[in-house]
N, C-alpha and C. Protein backbone atom coordinates (compact mmCIF):
# COMPACT_ATOMS: atom_id res chain seq x y z
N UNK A 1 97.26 94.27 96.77
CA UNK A 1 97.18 95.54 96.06
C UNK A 1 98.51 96.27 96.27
N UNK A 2 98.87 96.96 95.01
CA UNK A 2 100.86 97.33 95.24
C UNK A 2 99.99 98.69 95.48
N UNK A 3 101.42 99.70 96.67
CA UNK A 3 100.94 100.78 96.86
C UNK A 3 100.48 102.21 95.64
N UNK A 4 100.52 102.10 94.78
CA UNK A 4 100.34 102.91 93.83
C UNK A 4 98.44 102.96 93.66
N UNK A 5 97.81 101.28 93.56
CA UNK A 5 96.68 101.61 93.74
C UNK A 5 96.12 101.76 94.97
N UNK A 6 96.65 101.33 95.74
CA UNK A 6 96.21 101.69 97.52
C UNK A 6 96.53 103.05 97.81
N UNK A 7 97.06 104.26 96.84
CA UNK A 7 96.68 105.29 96.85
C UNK A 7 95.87 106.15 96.06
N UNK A 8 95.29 105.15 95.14
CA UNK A 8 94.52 105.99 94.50
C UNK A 8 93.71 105.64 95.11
N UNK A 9 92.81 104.29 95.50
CA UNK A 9 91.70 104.22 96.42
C UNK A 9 91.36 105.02 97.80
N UNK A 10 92.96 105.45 98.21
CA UNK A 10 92.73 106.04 99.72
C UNK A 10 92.40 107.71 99.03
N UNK A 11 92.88 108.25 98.17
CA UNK A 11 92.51 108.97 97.37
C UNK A 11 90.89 109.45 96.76
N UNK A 12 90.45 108.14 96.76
CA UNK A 12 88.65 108.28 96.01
C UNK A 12 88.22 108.09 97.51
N UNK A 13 88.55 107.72 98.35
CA UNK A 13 87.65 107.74 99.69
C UNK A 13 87.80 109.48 100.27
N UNK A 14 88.91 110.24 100.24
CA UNK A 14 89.20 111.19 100.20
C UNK A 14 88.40 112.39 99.76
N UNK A 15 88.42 111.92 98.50
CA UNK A 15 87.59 112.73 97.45
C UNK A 15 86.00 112.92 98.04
N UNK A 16 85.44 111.48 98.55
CA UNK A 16 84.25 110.99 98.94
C UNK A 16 84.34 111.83 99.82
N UNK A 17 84.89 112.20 100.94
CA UNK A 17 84.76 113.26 101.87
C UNK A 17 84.91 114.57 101.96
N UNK A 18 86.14 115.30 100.72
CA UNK A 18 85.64 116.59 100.72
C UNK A 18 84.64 116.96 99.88
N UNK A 19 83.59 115.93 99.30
CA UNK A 19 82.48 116.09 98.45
C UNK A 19 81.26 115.97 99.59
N UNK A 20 81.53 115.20 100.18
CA UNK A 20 80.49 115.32 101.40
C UNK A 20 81.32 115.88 102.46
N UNK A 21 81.20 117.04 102.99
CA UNK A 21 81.65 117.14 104.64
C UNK A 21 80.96 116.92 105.59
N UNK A 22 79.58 116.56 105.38
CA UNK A 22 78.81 116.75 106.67
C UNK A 22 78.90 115.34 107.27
N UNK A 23 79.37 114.18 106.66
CA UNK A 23 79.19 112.82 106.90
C UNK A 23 80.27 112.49 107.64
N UNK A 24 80.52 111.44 108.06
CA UNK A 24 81.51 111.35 109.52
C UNK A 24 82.38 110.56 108.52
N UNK A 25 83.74 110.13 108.65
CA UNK A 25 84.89 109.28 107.91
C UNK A 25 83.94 107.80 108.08
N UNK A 26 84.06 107.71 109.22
CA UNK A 26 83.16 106.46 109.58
C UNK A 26 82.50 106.06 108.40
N UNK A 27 80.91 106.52 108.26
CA UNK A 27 80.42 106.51 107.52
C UNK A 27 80.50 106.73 106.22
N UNK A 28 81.67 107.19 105.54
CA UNK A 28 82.06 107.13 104.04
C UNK A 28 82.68 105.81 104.14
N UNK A 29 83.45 105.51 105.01
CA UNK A 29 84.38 103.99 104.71
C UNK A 29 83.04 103.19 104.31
N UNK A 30 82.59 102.98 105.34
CA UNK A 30 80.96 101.96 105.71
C UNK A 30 80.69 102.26 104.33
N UNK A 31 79.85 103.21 103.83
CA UNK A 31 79.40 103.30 102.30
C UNK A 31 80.17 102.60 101.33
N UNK A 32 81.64 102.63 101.44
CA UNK A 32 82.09 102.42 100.26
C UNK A 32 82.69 100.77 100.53
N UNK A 33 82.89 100.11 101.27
CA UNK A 33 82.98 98.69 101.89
C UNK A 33 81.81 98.12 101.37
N UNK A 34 80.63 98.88 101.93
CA UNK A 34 79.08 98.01 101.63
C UNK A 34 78.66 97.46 100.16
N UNK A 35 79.27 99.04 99.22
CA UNK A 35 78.69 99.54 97.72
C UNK A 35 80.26 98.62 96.77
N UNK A 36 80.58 98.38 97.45
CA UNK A 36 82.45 97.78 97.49
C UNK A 36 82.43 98.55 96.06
N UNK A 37 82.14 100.03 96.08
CA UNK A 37 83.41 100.56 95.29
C UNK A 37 84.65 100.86 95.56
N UNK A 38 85.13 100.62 96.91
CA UNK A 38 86.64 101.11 96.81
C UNK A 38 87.56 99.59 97.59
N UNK A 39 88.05 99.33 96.91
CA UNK A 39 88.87 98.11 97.78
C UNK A 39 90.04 98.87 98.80
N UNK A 40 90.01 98.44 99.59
CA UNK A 40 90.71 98.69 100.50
C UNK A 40 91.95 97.83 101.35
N UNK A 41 92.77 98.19 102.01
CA UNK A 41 93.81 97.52 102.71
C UNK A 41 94.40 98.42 103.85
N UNK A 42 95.36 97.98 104.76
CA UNK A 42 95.42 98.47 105.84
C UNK A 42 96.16 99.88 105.56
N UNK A 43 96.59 99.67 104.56
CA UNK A 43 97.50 101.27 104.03
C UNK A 43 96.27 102.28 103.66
N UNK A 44 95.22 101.90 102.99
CA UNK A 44 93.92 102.63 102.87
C UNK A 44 93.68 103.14 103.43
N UNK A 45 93.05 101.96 104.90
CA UNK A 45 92.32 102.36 105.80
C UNK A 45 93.09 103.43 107.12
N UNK A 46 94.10 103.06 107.03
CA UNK A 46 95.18 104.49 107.87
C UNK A 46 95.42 105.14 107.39
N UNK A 47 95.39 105.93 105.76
CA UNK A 47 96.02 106.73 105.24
C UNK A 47 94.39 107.25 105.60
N UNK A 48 93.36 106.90 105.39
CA UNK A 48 92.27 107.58 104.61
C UNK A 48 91.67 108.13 106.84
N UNK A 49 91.74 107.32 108.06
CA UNK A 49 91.28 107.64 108.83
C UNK A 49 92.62 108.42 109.25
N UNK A 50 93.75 108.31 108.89
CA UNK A 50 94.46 109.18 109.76
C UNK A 50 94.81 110.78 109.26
N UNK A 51 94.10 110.96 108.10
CA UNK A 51 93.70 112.18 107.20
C UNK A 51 92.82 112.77 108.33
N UNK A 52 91.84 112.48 108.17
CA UNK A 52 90.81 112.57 109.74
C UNK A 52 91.01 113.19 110.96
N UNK A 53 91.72 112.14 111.55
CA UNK A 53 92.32 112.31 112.82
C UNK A 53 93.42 113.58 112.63
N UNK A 54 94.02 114.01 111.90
CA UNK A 54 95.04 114.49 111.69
C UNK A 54 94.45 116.18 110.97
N UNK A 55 93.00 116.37 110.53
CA UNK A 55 92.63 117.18 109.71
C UNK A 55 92.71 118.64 109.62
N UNK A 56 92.95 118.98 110.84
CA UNK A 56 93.53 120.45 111.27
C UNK A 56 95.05 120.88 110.90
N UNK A 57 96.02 120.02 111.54
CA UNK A 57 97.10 120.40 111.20
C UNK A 57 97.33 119.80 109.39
N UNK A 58 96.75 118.95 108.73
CA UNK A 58 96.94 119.04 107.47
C UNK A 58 96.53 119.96 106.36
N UNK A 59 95.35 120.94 107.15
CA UNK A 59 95.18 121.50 106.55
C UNK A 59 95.64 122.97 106.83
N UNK A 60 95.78 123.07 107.73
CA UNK A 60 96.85 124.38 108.20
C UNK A 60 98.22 123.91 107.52
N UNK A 61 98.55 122.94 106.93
CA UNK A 61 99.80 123.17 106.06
C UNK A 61 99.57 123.36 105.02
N UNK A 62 98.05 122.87 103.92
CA UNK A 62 97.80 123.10 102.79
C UNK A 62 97.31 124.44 102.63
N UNK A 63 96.80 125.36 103.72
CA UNK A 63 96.36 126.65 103.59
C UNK A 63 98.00 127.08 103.40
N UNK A 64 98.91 127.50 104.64
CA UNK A 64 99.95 128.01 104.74
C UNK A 64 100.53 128.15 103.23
N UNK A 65 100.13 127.46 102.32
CA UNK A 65 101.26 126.81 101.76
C UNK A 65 100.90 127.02 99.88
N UNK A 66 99.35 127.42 100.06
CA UNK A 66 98.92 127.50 99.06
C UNK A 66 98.30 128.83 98.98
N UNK A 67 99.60 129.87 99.06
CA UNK A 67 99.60 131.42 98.81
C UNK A 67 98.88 131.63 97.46
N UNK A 68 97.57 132.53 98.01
CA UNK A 68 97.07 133.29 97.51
C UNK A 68 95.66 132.91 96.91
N UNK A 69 95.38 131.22 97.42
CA UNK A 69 94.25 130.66 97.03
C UNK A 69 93.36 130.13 98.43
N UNK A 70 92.05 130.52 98.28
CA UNK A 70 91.09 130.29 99.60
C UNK A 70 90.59 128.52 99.27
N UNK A 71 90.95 128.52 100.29
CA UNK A 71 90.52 127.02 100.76
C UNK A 71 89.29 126.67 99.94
N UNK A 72 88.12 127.22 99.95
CA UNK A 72 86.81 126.95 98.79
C UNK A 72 86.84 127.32 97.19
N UNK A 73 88.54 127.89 96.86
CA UNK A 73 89.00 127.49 95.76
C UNK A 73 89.33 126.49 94.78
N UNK A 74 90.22 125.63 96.24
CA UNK A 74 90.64 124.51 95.65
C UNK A 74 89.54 123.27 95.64
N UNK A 75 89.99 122.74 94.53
CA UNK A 75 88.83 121.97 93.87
C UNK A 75 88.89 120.54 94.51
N UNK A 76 87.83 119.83 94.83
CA UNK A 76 87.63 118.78 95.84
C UNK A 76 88.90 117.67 95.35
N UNK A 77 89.37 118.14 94.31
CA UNK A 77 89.78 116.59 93.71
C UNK A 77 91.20 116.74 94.49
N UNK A 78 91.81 118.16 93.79
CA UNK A 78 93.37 118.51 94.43
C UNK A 78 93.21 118.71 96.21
N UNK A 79 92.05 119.28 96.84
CA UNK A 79 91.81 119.09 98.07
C UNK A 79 92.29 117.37 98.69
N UNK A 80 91.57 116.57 98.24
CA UNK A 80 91.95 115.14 98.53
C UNK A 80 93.68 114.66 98.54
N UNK A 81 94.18 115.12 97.32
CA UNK A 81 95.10 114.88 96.93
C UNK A 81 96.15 115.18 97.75
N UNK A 82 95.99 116.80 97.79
CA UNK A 82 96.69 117.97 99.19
C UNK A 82 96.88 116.86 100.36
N UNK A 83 95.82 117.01 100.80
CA UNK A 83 95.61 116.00 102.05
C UNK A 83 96.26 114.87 102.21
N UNK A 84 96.11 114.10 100.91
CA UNK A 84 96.93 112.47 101.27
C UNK A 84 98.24 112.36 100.82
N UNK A 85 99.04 113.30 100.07
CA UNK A 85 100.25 113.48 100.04
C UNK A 85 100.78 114.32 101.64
N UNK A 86 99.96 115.05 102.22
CA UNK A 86 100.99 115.77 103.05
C UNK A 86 100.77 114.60 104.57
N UNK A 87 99.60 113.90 104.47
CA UNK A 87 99.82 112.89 105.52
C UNK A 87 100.39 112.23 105.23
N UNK A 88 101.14 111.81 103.94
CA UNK A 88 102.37 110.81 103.59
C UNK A 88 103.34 111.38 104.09
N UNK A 89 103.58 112.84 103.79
CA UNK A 89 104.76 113.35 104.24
C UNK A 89 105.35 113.72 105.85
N UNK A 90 104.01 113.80 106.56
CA UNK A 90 104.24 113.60 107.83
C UNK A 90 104.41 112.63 108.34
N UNK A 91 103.57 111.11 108.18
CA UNK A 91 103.55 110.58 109.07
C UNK A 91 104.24 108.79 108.52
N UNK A 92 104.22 108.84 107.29
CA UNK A 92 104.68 107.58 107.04
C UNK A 92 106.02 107.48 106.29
N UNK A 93 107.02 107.18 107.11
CA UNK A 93 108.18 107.56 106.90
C UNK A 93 109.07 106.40 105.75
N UNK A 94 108.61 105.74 105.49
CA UNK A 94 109.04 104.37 104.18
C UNK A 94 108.82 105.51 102.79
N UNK A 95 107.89 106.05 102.79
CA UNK A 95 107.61 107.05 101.10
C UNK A 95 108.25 108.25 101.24
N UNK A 96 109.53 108.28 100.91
CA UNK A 96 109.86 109.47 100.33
C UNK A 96 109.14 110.43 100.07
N UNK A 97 109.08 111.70 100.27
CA UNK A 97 108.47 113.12 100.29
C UNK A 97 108.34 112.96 98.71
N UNK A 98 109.58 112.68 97.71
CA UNK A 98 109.41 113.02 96.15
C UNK A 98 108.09 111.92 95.87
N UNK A 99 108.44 110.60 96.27
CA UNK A 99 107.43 110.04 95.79
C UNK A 99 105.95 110.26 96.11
N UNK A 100 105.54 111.21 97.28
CA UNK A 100 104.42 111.35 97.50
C UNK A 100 103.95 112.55 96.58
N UNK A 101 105.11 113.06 96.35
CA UNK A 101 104.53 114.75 95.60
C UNK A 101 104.01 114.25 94.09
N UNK A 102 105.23 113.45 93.67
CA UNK A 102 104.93 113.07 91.93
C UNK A 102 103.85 111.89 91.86
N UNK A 103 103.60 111.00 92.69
CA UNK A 103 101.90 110.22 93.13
C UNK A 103 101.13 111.21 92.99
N UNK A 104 100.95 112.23 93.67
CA UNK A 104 99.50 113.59 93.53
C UNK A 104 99.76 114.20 92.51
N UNK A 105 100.73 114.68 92.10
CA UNK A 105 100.87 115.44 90.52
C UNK A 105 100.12 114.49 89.62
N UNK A 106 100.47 112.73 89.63
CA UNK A 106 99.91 111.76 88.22
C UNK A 106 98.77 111.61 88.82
N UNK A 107 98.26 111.85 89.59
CA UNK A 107 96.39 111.52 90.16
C UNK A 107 96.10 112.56 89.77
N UNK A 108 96.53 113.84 89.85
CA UNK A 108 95.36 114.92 89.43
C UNK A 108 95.74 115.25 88.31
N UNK A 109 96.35 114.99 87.20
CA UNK A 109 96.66 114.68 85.72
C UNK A 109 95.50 113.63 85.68
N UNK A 110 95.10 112.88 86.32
CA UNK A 110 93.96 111.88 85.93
C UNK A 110 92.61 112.43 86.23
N UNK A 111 92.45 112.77 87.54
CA UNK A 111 91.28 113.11 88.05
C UNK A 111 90.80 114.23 88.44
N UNK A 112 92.06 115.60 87.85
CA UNK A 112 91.84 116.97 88.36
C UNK A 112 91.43 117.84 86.62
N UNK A 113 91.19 119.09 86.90
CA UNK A 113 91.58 119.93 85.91
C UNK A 113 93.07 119.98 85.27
N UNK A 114 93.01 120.09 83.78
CA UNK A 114 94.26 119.87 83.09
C UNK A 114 95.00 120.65 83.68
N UNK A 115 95.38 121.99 84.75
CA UNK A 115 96.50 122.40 85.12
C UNK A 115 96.75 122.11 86.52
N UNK A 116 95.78 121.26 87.22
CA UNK A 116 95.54 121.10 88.47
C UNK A 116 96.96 120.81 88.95
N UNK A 117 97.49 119.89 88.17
CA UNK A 117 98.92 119.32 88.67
C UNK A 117 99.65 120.40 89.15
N UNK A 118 100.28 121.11 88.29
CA UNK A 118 100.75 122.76 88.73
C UNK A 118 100.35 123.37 90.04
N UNK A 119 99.48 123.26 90.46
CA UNK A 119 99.15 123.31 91.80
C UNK A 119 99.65 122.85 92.86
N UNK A 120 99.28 121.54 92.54
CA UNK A 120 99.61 120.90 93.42
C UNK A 120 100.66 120.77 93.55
N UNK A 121 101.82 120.07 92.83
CA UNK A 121 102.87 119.68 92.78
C UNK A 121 103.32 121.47 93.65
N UNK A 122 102.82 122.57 93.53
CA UNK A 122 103.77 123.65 93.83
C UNK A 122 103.69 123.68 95.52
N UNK A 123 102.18 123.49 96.01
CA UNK A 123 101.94 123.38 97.21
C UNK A 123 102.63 122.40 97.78
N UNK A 124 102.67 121.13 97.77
CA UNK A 124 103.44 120.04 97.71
C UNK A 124 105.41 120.42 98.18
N UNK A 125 105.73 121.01 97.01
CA UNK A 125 107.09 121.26 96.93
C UNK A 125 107.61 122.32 98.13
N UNK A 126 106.56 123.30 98.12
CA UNK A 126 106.68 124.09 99.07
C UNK A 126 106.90 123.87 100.81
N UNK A 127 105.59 122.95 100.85
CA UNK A 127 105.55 122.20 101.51
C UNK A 127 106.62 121.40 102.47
N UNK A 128 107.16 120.55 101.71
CA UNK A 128 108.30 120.11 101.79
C UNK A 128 108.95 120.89 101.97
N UNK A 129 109.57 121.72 101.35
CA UNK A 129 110.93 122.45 102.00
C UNK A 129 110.87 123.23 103.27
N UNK A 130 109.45 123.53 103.30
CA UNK A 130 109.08 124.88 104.42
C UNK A 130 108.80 124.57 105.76
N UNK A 131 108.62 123.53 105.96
CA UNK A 131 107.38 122.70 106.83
C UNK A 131 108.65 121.43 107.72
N UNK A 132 108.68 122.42 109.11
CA UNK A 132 109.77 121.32 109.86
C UNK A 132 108.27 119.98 110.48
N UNK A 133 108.72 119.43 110.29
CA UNK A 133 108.50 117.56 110.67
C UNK A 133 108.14 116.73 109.51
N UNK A 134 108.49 117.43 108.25
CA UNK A 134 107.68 116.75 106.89
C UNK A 134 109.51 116.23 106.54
N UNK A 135 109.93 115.08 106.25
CA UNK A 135 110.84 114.22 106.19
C UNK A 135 111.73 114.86 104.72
């Protein structure tokens, strides 16, 4: 699987979790392995548990960062998205910051509200420039 769809899958597992919060990561992987809707690979499975592990400080950068909108604003889809672009940008240093921002801009052109991109891409950009350890 080339990385483009190994982020949209780590992406729908994503999604799977800010649609359910009460369920453990654990148990969304397990669901979606069993139901094999989401194929997976080792880039998946670390992007999607180290979202997780990582879920405080990623989201204290997507709050910081996304002036003037409450966290139960943003819509589960760009929530996911938020999330797995800015753990690209922290922690996996081979993807370029641009390529992680314009990956979440063309996913939520697919799977968000028609202006969702605008969002994101702004949080994203911001992000990036504002935010010391993001590459």
């Amino acid at each position: 699987m080339n990385r483009k769809n190994a982020r949209e899958n780590a992406f729908k597992l994503l999604f799977e979790g800010v649609s359910k919060p009460d369920e453990s990561a654990e148990d969304i992987f397990a669901k979606s392995q069993e139901v094999g809707e989401t194929e997976t690979d080792d880039y998946v499975r670390d992007v999607f548990f180290g979202v997780y592990a990582n879920l405080d400080r990623i989201d204290g950068i997507i709050e910081k960062y996304s002036v003037g909108w409450k966290k139960n604003r943003i819509s589960p889809a760009s929530a996911a998205l938020l999330r797995l672009a800015v753990y690209e940008m922290l922690f996996i240093e081979d993807i370029p910051f641009k390529v992680s921002i314009n990956e979440a801009v063309e996913l939520s052109k697919k799977y968000d509200d028609e202006k969702a991109y605008i969002f994101v891409n702004g949080v994203l950009n911001a992000a990036a420039k504002g935010e010391e350890g993001i590459k």
